[in-house]
Protein backbone atom coordinates (compact mmCIF):
# COMPACT_ATOMS: atom_id res chain seq x y z
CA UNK A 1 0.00 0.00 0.00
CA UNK A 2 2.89 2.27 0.53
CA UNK A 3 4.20 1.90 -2.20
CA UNK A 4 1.20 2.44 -4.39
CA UNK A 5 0.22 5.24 -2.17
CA UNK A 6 3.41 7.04 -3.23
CA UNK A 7 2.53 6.85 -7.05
CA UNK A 8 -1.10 8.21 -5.99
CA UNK A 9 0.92 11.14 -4.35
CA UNK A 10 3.19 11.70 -7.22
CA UNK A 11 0.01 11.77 -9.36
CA UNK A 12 -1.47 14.58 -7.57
CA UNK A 13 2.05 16.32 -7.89
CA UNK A 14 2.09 15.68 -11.71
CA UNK A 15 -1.92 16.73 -11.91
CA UNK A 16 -1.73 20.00 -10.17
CA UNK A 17 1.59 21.25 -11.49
CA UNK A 18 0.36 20.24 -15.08
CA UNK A 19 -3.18 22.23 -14.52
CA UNK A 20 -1.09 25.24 -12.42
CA UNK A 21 0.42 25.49 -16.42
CA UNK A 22 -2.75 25.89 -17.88
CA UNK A 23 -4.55 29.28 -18.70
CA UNK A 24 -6.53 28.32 -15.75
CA UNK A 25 -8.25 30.15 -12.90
CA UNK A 26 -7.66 29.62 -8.35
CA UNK A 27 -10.92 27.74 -8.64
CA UNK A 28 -9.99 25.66 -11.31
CA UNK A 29 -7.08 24.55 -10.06
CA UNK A 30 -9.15 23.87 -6.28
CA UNK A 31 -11.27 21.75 -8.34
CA UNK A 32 -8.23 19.43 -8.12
CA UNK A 33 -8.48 18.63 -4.53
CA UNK A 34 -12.59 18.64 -5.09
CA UNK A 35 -12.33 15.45 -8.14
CA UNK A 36 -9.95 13.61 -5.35
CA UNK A 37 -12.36 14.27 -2.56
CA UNK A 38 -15.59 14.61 -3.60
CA UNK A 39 -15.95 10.67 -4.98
CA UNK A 40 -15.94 9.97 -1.22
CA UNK A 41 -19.16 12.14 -0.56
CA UNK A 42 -20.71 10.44 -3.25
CA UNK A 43 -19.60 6.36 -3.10
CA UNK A 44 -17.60 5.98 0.12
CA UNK A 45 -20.83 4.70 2.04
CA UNK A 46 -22.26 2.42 -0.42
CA UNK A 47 -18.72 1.05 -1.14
CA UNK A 48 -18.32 0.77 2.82
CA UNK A 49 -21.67 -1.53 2.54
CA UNK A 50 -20.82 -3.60 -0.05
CA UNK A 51 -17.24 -4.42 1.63
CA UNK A 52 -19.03 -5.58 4.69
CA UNK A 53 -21.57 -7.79 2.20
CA UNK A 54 -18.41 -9.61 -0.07
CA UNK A 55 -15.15 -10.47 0.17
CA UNK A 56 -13.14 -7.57 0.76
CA UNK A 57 -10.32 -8.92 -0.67
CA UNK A 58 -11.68 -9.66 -4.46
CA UNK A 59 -12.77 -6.22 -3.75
CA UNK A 60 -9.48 -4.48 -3.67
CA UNK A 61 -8.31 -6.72 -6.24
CA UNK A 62 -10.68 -5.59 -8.99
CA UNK A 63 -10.95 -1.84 -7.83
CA UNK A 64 -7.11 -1.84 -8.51
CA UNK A 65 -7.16 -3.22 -11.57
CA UNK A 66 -9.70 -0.67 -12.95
CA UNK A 67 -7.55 1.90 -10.97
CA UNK A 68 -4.53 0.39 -12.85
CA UNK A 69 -6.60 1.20 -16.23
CA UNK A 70 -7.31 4.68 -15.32
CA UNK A 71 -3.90 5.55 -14.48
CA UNK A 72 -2.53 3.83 -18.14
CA UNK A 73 -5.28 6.01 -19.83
CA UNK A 74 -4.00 9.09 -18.38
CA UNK A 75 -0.26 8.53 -19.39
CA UNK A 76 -1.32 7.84 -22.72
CA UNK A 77 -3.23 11.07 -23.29
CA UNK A 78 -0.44 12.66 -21.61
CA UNK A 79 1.94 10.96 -23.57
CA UNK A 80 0.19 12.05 -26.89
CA UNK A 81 -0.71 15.48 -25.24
CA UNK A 82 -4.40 15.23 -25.70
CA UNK A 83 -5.31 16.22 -22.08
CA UNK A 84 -6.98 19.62 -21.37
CA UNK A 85 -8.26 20.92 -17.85
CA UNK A 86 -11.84 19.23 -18.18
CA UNK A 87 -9.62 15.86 -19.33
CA UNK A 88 -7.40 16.21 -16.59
CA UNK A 89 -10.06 16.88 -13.94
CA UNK A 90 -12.02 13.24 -15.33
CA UNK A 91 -8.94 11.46 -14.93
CA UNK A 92 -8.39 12.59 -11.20
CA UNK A 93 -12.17 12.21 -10.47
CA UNK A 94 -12.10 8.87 -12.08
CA UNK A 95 -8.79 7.90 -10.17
CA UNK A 96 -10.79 9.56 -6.42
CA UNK A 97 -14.00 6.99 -7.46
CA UNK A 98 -11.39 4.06 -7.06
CA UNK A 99 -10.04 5.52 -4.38
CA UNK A 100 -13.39 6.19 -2.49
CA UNK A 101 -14.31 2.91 -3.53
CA UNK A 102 -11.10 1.04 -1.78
CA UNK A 103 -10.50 2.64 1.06
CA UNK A 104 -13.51 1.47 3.51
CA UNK A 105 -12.82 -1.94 2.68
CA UNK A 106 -8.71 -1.54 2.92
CA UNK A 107 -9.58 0.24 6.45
CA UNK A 108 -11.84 -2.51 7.87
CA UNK A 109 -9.15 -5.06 7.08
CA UNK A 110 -6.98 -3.46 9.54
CA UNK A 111 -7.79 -5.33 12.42
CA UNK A 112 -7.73 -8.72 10.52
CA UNK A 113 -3.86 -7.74 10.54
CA UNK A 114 -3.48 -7.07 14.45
CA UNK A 115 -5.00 -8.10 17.96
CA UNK A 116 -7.16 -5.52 19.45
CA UNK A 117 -4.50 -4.29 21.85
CA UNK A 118 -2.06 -3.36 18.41
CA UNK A 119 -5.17 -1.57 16.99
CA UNK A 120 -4.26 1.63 17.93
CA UNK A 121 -0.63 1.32 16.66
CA UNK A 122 -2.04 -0.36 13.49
CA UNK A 123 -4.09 2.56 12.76
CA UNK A 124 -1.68 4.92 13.29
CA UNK A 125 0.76 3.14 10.78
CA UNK A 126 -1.89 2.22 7.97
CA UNK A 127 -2.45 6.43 8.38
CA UNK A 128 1.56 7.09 9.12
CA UNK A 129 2.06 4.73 5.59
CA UNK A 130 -0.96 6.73 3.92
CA UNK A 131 0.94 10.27 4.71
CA UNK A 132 4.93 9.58 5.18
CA UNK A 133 4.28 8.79 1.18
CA UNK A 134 3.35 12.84 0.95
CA UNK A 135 7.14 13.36 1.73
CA UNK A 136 8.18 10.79 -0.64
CA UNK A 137 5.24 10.71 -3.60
CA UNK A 138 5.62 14.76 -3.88
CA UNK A 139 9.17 14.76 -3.61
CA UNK A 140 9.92 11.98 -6.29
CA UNK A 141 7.03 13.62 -8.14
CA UNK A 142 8.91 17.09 -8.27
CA UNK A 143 12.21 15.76 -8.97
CA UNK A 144 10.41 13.91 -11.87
CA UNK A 145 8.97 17.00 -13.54
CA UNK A 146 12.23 18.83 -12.99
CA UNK A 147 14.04 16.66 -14.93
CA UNK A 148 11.36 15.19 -17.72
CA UNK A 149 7.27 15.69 -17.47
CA UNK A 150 4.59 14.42 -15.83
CA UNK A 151 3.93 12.32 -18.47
CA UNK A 152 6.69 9.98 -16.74
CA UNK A 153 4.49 10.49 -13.16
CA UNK A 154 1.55 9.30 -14.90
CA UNK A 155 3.23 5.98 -16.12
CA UNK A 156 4.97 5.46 -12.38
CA UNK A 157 1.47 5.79 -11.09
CA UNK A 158 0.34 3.24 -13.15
CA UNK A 159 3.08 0.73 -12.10
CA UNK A 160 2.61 1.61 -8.80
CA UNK A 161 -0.97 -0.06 -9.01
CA UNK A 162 0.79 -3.57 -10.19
CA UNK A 163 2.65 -3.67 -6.80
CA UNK A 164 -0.09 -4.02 -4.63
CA UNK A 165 -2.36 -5.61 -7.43
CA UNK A 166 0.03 -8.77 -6.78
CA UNK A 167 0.21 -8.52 -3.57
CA UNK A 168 -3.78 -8.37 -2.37
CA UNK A 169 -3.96 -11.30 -5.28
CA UNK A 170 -1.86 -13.53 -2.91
CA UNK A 171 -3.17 -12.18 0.49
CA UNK A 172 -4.82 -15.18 2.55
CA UNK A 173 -7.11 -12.83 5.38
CA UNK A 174 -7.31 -14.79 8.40
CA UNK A 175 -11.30 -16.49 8.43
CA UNK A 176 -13.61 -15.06 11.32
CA UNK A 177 -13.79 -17.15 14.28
CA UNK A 178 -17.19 -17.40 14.37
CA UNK A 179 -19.36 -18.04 10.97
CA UNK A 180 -22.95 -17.20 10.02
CA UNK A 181 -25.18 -19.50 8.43
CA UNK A 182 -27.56 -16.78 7.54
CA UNK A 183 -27.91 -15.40 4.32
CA UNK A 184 -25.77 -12.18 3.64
CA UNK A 185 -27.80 -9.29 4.03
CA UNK A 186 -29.19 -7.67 0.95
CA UNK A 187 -27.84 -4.48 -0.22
CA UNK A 188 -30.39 -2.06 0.93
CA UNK A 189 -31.08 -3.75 3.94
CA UNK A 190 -27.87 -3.41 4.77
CA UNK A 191 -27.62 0.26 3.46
CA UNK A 192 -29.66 1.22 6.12
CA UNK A 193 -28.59 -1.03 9.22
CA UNK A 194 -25.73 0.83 8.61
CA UNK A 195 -26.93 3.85 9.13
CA UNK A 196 -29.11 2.82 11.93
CA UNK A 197 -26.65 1.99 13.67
CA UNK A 198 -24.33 4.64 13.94
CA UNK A 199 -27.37 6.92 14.58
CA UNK A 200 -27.83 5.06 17.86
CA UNK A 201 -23.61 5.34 18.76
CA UNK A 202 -23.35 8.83 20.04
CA UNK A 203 -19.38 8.67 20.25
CA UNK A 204 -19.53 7.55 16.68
CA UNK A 205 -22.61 11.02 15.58
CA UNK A 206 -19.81 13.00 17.29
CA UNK A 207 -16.70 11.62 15.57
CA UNK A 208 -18.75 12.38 12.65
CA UNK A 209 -19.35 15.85 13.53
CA UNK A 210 -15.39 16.75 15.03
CA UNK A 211 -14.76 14.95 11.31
CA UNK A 212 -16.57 17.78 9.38
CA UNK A 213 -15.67 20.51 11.44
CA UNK A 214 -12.13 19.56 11.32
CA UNK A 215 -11.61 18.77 7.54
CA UNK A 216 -13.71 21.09 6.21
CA UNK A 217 -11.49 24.33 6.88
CA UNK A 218 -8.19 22.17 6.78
CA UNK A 219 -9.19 21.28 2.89
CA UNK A 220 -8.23 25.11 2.48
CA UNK A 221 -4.41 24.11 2.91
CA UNK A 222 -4.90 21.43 -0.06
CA UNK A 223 -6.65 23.48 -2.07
CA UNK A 224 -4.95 26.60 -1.88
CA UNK A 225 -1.04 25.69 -1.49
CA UNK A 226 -0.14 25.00 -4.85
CA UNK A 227 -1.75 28.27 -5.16
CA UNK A 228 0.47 29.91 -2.73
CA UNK A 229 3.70 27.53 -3.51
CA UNK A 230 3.77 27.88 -7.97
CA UNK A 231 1.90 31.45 -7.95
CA UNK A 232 1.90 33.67 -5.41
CA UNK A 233 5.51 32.68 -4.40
CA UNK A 234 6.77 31.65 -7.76
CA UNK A 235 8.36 28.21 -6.77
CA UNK A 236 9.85 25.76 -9.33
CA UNK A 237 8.48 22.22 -9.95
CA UNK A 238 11.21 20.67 -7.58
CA UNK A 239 10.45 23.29 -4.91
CA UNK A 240 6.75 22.57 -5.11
CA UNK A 241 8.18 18.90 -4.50
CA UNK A 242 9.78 19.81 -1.73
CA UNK A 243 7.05 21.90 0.03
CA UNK A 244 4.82 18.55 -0.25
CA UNK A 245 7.89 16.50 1.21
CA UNK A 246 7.67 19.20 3.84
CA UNK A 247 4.12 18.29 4.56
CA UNK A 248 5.48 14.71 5.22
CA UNK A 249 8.57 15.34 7.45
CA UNK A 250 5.23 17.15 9.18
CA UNK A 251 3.79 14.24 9.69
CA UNK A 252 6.58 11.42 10.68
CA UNK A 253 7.16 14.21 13.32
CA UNK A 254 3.44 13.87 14.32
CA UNK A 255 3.58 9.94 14.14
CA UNK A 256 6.64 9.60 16.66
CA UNK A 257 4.93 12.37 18.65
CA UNK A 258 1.00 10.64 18.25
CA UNK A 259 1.95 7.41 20.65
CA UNK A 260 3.37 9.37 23.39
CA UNK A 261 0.21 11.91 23.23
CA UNK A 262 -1.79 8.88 23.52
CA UNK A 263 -0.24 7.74 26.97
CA UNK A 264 -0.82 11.39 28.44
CA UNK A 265 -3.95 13.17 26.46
CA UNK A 266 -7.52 11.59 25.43
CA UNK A 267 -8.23 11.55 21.65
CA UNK A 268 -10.50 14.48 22.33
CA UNK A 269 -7.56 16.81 23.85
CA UNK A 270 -5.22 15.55 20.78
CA UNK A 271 -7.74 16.86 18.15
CA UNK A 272 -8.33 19.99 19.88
CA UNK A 273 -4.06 20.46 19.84
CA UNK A 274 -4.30 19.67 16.05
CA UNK A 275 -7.03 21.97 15.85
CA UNK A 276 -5.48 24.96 17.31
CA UNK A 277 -1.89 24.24 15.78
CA UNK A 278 -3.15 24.01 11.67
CA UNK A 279 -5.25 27.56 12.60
CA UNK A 280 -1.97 29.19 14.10
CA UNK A 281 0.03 28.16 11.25
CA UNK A 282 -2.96 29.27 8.73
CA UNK A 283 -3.26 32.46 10.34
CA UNK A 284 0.28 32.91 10.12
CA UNK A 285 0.77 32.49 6.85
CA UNK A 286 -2.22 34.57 5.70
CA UNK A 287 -0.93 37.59 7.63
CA UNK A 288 2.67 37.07 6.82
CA UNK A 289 3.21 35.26 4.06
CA UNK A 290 7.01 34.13 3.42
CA UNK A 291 9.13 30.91 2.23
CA UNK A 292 9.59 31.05 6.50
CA UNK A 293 5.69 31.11 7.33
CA UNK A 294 5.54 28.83 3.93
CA UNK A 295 7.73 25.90 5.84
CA UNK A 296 5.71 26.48 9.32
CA UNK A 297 2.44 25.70 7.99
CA UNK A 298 3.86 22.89 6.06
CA UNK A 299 5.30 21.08 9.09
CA UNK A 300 2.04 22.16 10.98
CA UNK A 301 -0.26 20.58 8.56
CA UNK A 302 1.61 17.57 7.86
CA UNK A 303 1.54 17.04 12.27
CA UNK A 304 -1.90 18.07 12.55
CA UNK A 305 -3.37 16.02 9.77
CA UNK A 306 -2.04 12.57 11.17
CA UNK A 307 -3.17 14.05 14.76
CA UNK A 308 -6.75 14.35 13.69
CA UNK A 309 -7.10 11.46 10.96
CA UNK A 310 -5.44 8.95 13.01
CA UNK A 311 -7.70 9.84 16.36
CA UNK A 312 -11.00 9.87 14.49
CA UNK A 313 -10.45 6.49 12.35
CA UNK A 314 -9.27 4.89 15.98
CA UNK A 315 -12.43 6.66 17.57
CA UNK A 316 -14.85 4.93 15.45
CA UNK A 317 -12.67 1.73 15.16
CA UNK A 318 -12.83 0.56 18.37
CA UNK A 319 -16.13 1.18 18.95
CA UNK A 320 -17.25 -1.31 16.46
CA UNK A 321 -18.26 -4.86 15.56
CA UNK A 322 -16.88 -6.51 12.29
CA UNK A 323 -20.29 -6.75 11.15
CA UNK A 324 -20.78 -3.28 10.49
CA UNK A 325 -17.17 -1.63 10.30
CA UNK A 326 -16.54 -0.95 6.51
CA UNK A 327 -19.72 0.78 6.74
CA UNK A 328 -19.01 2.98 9.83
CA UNK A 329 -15.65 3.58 9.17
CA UNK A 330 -16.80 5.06 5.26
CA UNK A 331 -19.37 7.38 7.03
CA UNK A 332 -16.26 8.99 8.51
CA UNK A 333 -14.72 9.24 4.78
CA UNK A 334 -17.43 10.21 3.10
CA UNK A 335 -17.82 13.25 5.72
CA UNK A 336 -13.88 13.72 4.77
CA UNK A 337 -14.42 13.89 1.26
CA UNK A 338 -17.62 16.02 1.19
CA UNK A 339 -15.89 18.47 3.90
CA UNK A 340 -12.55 18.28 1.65
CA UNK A 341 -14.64 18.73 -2.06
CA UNK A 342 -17.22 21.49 -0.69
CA UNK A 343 -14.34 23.59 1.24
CA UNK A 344 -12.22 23.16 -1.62
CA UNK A 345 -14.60 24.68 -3.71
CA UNK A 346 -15.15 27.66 -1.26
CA UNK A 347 -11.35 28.22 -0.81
CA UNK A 348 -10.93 28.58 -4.64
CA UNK A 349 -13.89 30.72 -5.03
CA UNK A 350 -12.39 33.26 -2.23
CA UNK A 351 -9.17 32.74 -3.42
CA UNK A 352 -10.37 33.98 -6.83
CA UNK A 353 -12.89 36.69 -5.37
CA UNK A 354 -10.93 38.56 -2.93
CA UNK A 355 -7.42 37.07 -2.10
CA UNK A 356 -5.69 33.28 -1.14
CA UNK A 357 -4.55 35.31 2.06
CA UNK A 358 -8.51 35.71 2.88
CA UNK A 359 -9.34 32.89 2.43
CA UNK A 360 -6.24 31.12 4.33
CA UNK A 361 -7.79 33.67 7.46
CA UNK A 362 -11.44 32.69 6.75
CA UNK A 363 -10.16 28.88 7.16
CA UNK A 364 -8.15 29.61 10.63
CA UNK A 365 -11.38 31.39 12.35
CA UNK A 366 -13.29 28.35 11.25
CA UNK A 367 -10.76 26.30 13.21
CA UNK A 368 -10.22 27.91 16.07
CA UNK A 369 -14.30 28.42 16.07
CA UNK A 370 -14.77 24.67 15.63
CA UNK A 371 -12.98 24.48 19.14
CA UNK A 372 -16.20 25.63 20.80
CA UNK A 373 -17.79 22.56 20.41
CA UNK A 374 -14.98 20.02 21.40
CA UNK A 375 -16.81 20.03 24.57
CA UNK A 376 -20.64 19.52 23.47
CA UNK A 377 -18.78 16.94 21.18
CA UNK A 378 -16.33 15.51 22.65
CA UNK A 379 -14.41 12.11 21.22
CA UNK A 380 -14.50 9.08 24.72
CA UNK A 381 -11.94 7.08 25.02
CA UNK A 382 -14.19 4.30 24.34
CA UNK A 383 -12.68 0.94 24.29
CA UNK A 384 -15.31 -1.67 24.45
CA UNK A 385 -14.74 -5.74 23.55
CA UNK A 386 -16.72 -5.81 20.65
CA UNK A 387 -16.06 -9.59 19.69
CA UNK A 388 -18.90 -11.82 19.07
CA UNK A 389 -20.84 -13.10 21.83
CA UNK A 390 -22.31 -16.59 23.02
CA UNK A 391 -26.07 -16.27 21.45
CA UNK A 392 -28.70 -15.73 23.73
CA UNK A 393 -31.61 -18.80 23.51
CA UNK A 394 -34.07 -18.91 21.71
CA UNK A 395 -37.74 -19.97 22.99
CA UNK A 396 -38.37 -21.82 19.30
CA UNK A 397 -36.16 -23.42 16.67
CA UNK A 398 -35.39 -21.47 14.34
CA UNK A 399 -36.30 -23.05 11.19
CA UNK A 400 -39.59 -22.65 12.91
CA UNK A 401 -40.62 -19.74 11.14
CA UNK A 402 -39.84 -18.82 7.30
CA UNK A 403 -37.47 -16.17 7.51
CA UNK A 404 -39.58 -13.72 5.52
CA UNK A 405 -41.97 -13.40 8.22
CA UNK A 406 -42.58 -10.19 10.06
CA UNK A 407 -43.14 -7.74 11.37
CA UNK A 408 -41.21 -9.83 14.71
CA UNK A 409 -42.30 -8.70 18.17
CA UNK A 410 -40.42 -10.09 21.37
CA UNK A 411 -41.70 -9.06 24.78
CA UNK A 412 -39.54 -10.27 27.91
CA UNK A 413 -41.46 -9.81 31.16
CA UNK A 414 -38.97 -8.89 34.43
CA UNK A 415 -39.60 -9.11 38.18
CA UNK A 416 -37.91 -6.37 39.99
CA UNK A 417 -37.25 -5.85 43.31
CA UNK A 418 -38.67 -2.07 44.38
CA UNK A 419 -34.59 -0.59 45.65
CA UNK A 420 -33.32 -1.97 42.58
CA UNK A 421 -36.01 -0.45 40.20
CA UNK A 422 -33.56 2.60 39.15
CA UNK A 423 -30.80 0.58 38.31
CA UNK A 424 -32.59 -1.15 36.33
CA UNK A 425 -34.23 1.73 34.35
CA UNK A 426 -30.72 2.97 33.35
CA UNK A 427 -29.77 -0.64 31.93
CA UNK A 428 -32.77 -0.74 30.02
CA UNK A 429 -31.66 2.75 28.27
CA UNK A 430 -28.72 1.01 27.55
CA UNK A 431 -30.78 -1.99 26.38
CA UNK A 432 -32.63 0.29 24.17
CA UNK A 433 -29.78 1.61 22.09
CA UNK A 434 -28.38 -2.34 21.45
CA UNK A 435 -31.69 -3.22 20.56
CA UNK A 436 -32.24 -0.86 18.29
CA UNK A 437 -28.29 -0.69 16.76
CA UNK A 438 -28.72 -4.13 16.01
CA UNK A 439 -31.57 -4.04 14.25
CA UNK A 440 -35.08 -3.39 16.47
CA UNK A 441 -37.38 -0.56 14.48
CA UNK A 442 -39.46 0.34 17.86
CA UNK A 443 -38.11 -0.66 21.35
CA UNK A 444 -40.59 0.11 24.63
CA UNK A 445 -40.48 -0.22 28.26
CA UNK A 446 -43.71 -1.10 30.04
CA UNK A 447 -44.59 -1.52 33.81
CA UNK A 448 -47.39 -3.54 34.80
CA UNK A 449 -50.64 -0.94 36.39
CA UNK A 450 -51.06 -3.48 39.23
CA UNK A 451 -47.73 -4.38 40.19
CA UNK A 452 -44.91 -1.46 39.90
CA UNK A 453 -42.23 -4.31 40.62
CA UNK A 454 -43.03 -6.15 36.85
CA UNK A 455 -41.76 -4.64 33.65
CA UNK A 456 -42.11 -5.87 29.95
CA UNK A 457 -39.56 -4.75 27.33
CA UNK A 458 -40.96 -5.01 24.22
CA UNK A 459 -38.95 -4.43 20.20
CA UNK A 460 -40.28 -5.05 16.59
CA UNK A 461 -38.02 -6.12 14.41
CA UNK A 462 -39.07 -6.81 10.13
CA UNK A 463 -38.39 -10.28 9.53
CA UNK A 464 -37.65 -13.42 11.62
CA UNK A 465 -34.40 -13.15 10.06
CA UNK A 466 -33.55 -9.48 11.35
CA UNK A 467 -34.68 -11.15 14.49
CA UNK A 468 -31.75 -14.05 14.13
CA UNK A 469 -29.57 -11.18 12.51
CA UNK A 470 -29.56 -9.64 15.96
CA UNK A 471 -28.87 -12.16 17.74
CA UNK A 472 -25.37 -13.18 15.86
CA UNK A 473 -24.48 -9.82 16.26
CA UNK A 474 -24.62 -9.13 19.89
CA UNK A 475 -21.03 -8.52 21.07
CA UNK A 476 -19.60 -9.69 24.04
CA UNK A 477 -20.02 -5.20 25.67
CA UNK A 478 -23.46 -5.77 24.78
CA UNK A 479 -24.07 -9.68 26.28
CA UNK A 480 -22.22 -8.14 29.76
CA UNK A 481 -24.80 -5.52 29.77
CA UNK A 482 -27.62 -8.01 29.14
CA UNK A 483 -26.21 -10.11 32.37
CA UNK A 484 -26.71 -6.92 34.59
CA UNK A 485 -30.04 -6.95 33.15
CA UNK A 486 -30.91 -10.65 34.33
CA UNK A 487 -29.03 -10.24 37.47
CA UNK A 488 -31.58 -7.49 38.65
CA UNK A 489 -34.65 -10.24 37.91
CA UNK A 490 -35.69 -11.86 41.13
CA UNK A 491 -38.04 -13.95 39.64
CA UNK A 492 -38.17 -17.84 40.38
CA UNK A 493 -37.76 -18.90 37.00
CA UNK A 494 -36.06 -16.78 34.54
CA UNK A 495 -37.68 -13.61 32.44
CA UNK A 496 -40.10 -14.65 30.29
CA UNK A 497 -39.70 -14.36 26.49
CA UNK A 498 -42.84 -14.56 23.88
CA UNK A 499 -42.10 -13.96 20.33
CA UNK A 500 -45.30 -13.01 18.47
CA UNK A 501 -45.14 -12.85 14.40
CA UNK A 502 -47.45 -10.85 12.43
CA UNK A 503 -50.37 -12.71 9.91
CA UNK A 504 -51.61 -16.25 10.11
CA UNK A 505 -49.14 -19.26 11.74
């Protein structure tokens, strides 16, 4: 992956100095950053679906190959000099829909490559190999164009694609320890369990929210520094090079830096510093804007950017089950690429309407405003065991009932004793969000008129088999939570479950 990831870089290099040539405008050349980014608004969740629905690994395989294709096409225009702006834009949007496409299902293979307690180290190297290759890629990239074209880039790139191609075609991923004979979820169905259940995470709504708020006004640095770097400050090909190997000094800094942070700051107090560091170095350079400022912000971005990225992907990582983790972990890209395509298209247009130096300011009160709400939405330190759990039982056999049928209500009646009434009330909120992550459309508690010590949680699920779905995906946080439940029941026998199916038996 590194090594593809440092043709992709180069790319970018080749792309914007090549458009930066053209009688272009600011915005024009923005619109670079906007085709990488904005394929993420538009495919990273529905690619995030399907990776949790097939094998991810045939999945990488064939999006590389197209990607592989792409990349060829655009050294052969290149190479016969048939590309204009709108060509070269195409290319790099086509090149971002591969990228969009890959990169949920390359992130939820992570953890098939480490134990849960190298997650956090795992994460930060799949980011640290995703950015050190912005001090290589660009670097190469500019020493390239320097001494040849981009044409040569575009052909590298290409290559670059055959590397990991091979690679992923020999990869054996390790089988899950525990296998469902259900049916894989359909598409749609599984469209929006996904998005069920990270409405019912609140540390994964506010990772999503710190995610926009954060990348939105960072985008301005991509978007407007080979503005600033070939323009404004008149820079060479291998200096623009360099200013992008800059970026990744910037961020090997921030990677030896990110594990200490970890052992002394929460994930919530490390965003904020990479909040407040970018929008000091922005502001800087839009007020005083030198090769000295230049370098600052550079270093700045490239520490920030691993700060933030690698904190939010862990955030919603380990808060997870494999189940539904290419899905969840796209949400967060496809708020990256929206936030990075939208703001790149406002930085160019301010760039182009008053100055890049306004805009650069605009983007640093944005980030320093964003720190307002890194209270009201704060990123935990969540941790939680979120490996598959023994199966609760089930009052039927399953092949009981054809899996089609539904709507499903389940009603389990509790005895409680009167002291231990209000702890139970706050487990059963916390039996209300599993139920309805997992798959429950309506979830009730009910307390009998004649006897305040009786309770009867009730949830509808669609089908019998969203009712067997949930069940298989209970984690072993959730089954601990389930036990405090039962504990609290001071019944003789245990609570009683009725499952009642809509229609005719």
């Amino acid at each position: 992956m590194t090594i593809s990831n440092i043709g992709t870089w180069m790319n970018e290099v080749g792309v914007t100095w090549l458009m930066a040539t053209m009688p272009t405008s600011n915005l024009t050349i923005a619109l670079i950053q906007a085709a990488i980014s904005l394929p993420f608004l538009l495919l990273a969740y529905p690619s995030g679906t399907l990776a949790d629905l097939v094998d991810r690994r045939w999945m990488l395989l064939l999006v590389n190959i197209a990607m592989f294709i792409t990349a060829a096409g655009l050294a052969m225009f290149a190479f016969y000099d048939l590309l204009t702006p709108h060509l070269l834009l195409l290319f790099t949007f086509m090149l971002g829909v591969g990228n969009a496409i890959m990169r949920p299902a390359w992130a939820a293979s992570v953890p098939s490559f480490a134990p849960i307690e190298q997650l956090p180290n795992a994460v930060t190297l799949n980011t640290l190999s995703t950015n050190i290759t912005r001090a290589i890629g660009p670097a190469i990239g500019g020493f390239i164009i320097y001494l040849s074209s981009p044409t040569v880039i575009f052909c590298l790139n290409a290559l670059s694609f055959t590397v990991l191609i091979v690679v992923i075609y020999n990869w054996a991923p390790s089988k899950p320890k525990v296998s469902s004979a259900l049916p894989v979820e359909r598409f749609f169905g599984a469209f929006k369990s996904g998005i069920r259940y990270v409405r019912n995470v609140p540390a994964l709504r506010f990772v999503l929210v710190r995610s926009f708020m954060f990348f939105f006004f960072a985008s301005a640095s991509w978007a407007l520094l080979p503005i600033v770097v070939i323009r404004e400050m008149d820079m060479g090909s291998q200096s623009y090079g360099i200013s992008m190997a800059v970026i990744g000094l910037g961020t090997i800094l921030g990677a030896f830096l990110l594990p200490k942070c970890h052992r002394v700051m929460s994930r919530n107090s490390i965003i904020i510093l990479a909040t407040a560091i970018l929008a000091c170095a922005l502001l800087l350079l839009a007020t005083v804007p030198n090769k000295y400022t230049l370098g600052i912000t550079l270093v700045a971005l490239g520490s920030a950017w691993i700060f933030s990225f690698s904190s939010l992907i862990l955030a919603a990582q380990l808060v997870v089950p494999n189940w539904v983790r290419a899905r969840t972990l796209s949400l967060v890209m496809l708020v990256f690429g929206g936030s990075m395509g939208v703001g790149s298209l406002l930085w160019g247009n301010l760039s182009d309407t008053y100055s890049t130096s306004v805009a650069l300011g605009v983007a640093a009160a944005g980030l320093f405003a964003s720190l307002l709400f890194s209270k009201r939405f704060a990123i935990a330190n969540d941790s939680v065991d979120v490996s598959p759990s023994t199966q609760w039982p089930m009052t039927i056999p399953e092949d009981s009932v054809d899996a089609d049928k539904g709507p499903v209500m389940v009603t389990i009646q509790y005895q409680i004793a009167e002291q231990n009434i209000d702890a139970f009330a706050s487990l059963m909120e916390q039996m209300k969000v599993i139920r309805k992550r997992n798959g429950a459309y309506f979830w009730q508690l009910f307390h009998d008129a004649n006897n305040n010590c009786l309770f009867s949680e009730m949830y509808m699920s669609e089908s019998w088999l969203e009712v067997l779905r949930q069940r298989q995906r209970t984690t072993a946080s959730e089954f601990t939570v389930r036990d405090q439940v039962r504990a609290l029941h001071i019944g003789s026998h245990p609570p009683t479950i009725s499952i009642q199916i809509a229609g005719k038996g």
